[in-house]
PDB file of N, CA and C in Angstrom:
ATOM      1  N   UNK A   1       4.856   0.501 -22.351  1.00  0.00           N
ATOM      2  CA  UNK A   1       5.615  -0.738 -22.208  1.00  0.00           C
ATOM      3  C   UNK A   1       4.653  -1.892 -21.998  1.00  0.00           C
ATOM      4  N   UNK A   2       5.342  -3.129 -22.700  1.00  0.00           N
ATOM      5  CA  UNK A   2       3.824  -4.016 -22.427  1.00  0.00           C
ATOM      6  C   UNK A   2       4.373  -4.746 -21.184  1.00  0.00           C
ATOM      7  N   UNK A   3       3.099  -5.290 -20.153  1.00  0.00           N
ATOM      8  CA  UNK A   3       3.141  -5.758 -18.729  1.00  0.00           C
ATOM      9  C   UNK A   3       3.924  -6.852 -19.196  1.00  0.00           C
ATOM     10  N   UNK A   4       4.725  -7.530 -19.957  1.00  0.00           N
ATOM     11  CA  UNK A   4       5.523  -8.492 -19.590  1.00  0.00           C
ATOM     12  C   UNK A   4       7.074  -8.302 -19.557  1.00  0.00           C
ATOM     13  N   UNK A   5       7.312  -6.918 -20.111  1.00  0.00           N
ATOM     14  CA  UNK A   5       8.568  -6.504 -19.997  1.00  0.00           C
ATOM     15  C   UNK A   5       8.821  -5.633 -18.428  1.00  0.00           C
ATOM     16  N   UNK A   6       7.396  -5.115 -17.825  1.00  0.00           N
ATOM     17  CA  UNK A   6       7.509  -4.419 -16.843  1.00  0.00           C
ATOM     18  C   UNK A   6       7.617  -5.600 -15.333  1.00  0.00           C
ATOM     19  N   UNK A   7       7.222  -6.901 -16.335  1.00  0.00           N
ATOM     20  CA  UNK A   7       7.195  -7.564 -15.343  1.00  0.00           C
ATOM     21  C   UNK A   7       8.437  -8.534 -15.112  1.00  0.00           C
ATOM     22  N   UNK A   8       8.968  -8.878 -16.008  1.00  0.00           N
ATOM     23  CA  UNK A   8      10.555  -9.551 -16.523  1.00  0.00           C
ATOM     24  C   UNK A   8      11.516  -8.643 -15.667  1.00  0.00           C
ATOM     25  N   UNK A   9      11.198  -6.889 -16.044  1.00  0.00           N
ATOM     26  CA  UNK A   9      11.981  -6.069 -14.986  1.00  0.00           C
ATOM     27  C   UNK A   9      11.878  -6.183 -13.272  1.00  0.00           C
ATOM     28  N   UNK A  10      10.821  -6.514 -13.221  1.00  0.00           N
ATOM     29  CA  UNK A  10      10.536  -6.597 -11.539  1.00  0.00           C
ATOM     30  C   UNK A  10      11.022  -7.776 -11.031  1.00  0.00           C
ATOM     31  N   UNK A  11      11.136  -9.021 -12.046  1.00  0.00           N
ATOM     32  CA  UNK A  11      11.711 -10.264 -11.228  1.00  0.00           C
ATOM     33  C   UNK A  11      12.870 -10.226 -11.314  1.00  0.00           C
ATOM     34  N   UNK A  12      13.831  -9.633 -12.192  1.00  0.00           N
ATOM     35  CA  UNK A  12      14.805  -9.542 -12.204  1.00  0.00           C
ATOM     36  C   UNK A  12      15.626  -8.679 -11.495  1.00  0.00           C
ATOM     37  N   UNK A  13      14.980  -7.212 -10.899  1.00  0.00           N
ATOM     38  CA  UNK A  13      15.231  -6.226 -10.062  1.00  0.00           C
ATOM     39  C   UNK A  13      15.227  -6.992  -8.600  1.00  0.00           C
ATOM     40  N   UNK A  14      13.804  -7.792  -8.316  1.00  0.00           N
ATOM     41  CA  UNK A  14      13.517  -8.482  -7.118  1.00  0.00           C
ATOM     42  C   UNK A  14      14.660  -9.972  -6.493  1.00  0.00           C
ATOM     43  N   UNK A  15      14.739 -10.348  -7.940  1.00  0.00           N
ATOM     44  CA  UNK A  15      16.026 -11.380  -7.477  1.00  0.00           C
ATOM     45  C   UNK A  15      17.221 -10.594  -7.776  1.00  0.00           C
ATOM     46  N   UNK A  16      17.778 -10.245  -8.132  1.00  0.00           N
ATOM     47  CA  UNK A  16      18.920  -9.185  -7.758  1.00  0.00           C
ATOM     48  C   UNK A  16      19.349  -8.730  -6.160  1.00  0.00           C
ATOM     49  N   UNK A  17      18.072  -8.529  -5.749  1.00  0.00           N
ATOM     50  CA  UNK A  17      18.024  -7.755  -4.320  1.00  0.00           C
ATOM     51  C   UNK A  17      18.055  -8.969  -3.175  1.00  0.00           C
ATOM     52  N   UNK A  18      17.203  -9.866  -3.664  1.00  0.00           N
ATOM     53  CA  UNK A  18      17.442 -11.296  -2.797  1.00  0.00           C
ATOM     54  C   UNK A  18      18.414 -11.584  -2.748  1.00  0.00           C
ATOM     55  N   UNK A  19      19.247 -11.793  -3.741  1.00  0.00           N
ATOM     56  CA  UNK A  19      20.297 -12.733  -4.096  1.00  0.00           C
ATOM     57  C   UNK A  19      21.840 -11.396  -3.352  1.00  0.00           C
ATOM     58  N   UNK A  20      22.208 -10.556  -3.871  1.00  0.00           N
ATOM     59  CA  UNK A  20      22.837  -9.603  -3.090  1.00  0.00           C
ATOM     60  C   UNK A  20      22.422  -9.839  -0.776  1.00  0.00           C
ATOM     61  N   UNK A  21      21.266  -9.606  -0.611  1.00  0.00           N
ATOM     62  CA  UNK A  21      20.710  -9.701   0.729  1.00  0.00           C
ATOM     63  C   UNK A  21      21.045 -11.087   1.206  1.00  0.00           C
ATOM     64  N   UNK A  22      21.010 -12.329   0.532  1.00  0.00           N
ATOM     65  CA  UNK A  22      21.545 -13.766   0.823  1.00  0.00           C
ATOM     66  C   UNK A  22      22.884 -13.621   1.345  1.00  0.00           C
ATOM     67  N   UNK A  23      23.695 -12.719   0.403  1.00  0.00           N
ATOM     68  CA  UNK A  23      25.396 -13.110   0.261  1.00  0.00           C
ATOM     69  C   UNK A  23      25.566 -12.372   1.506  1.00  0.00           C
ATOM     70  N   UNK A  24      24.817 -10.735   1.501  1.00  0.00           N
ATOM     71  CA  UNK A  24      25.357 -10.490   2.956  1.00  0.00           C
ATOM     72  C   UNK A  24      25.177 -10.714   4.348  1.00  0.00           C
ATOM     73  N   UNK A  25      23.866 -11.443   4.483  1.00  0.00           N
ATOM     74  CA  UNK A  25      23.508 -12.722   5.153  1.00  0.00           C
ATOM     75  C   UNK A  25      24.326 -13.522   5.595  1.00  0.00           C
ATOM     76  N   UNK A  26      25.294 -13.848   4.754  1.00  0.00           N
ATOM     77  CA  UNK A  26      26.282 -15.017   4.919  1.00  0.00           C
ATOM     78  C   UNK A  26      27.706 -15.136   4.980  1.00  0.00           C
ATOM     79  N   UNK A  27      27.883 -13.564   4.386  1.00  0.00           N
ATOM     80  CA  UNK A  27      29.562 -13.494   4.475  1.00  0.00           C
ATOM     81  C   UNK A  27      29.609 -12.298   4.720  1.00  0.00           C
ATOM     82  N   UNK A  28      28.358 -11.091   5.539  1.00  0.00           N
ATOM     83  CA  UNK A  28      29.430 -10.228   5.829  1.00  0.00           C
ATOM     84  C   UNK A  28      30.433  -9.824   6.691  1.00  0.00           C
ATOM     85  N   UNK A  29      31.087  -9.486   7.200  1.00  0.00           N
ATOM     86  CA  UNK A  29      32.174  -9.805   8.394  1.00  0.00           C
ATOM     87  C   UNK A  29      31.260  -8.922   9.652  1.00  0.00           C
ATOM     88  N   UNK A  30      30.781  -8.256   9.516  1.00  0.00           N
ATOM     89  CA  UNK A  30      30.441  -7.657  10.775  1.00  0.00           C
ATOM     90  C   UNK A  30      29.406  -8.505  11.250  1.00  0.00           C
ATOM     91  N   UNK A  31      28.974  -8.867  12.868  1.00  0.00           N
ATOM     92  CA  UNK A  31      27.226  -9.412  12.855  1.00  0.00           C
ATOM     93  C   UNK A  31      25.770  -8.613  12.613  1.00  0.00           C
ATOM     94  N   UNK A  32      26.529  -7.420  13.414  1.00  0.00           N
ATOM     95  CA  UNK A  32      25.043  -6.226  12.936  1.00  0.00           C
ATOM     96  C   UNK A  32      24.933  -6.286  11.529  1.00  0.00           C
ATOM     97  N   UNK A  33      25.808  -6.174  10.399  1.00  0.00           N
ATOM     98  CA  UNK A  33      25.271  -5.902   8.822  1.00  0.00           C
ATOM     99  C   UNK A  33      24.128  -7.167   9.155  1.00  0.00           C
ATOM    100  N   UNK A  34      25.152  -8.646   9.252  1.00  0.00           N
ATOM    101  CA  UNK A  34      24.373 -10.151   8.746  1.00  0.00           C
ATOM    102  C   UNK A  34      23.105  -9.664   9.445  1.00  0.00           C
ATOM    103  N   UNK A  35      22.977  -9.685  10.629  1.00  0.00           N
ATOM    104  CA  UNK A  35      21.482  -9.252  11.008  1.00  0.00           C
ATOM    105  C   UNK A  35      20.718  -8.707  10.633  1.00  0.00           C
ATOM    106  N   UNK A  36      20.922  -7.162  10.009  1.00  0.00           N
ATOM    107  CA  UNK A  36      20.045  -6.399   9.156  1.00  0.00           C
ATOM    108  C   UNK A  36      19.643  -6.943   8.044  1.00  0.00           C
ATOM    109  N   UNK A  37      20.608  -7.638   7.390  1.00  0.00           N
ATOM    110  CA  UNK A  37      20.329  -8.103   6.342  1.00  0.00           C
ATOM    111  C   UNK A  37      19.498 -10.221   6.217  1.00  0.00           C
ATOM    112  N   UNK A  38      19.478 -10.158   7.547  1.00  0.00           N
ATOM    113  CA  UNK A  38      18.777 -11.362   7.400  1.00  0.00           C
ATOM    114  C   UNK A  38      17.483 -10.635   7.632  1.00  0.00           C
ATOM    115  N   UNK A  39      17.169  -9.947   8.781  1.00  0.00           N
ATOM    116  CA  UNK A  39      15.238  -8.907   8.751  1.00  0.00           C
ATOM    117  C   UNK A  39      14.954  -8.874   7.384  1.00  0.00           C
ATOM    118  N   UNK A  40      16.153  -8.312   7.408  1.00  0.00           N
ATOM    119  CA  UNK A  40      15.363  -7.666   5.304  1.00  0.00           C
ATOM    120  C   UNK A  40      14.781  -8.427   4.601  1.00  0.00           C
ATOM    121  N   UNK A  41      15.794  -9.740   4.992  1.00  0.00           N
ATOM    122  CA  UNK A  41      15.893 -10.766   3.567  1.00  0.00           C
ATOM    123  C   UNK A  41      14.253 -11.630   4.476  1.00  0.00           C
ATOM    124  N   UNK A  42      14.095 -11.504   5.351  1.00  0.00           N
ATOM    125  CA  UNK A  42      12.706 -12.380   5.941  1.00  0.00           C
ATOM    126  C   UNK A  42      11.327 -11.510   5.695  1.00  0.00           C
ATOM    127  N   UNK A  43      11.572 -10.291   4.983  1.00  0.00           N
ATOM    128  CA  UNK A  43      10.593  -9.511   4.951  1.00  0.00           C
ATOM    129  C   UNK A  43      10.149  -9.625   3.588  1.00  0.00           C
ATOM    130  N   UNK A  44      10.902 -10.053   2.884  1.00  0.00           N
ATOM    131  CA  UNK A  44      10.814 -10.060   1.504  1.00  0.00           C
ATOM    132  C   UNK A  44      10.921 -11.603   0.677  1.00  0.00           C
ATOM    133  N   UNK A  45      11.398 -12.012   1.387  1.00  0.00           N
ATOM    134  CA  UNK A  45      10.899 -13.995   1.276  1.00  0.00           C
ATOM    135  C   UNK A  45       9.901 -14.497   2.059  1.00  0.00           C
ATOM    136  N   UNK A  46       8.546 -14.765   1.655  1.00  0.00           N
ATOM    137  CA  UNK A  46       7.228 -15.061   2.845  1.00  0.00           C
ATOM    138  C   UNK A  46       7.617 -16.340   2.894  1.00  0.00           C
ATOM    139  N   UNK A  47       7.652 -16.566   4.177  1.00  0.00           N
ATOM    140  CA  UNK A  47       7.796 -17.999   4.968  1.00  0.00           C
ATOM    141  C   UNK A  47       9.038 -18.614   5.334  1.00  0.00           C
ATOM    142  N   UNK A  48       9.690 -17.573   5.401  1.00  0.00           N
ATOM    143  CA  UNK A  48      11.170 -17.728   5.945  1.00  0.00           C
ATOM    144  C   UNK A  48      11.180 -17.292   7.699  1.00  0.00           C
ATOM    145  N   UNK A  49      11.409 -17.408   8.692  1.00  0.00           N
ATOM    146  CA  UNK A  49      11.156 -16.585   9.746  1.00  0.00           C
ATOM    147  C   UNK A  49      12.514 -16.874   9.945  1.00  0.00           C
ATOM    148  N   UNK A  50      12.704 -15.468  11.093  1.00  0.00           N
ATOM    149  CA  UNK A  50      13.923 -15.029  11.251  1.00  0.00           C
ATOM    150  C   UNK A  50      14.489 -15.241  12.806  1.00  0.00           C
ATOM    151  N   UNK A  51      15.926 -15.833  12.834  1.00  0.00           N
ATOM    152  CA  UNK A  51      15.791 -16.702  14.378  1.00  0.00           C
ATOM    153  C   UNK A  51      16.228 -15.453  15.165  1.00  0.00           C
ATOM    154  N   UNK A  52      15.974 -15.933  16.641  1.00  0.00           N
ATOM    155  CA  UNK A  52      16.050 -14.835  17.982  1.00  0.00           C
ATOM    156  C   UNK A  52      17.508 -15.230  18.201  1.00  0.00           C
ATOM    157  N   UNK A  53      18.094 -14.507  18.138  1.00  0.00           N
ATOM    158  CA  UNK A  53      19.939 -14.978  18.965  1.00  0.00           C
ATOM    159  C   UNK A  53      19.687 -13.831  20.301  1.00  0.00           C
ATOM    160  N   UNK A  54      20.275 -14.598  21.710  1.00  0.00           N
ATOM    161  CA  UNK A  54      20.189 -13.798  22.443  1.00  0.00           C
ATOM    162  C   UNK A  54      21.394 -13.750  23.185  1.00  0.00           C
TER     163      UNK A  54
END
């Protein structure tokens, strides 16, 4: 496969996963999911940091 199709696949696999991790970020009804899914989503967006709720 040539590196630009392997690589077209990875941004598109990678924003897929962002973009899914955003929504449940933001609308899922429980708070533990939104939480897990905001870690995730700060682990995988550099320079996002993730706030302390206490």
């Amino acid at each position: 496969m040539p590196i630009g199709l392997l690589s077209t696949i990875a941004a598109v696999f990678y924003g897929g996963t962002v973009s899914i991790l955003a929504l449940t970020a933001t609308f899922a009804r429980r708070r533990a999911l939104r939480r897990e899914a905001r870690s995730t989503l700060a682990l995988l967006v550099p320079g996002r940091a993730v706030e302390q709720q206490r």
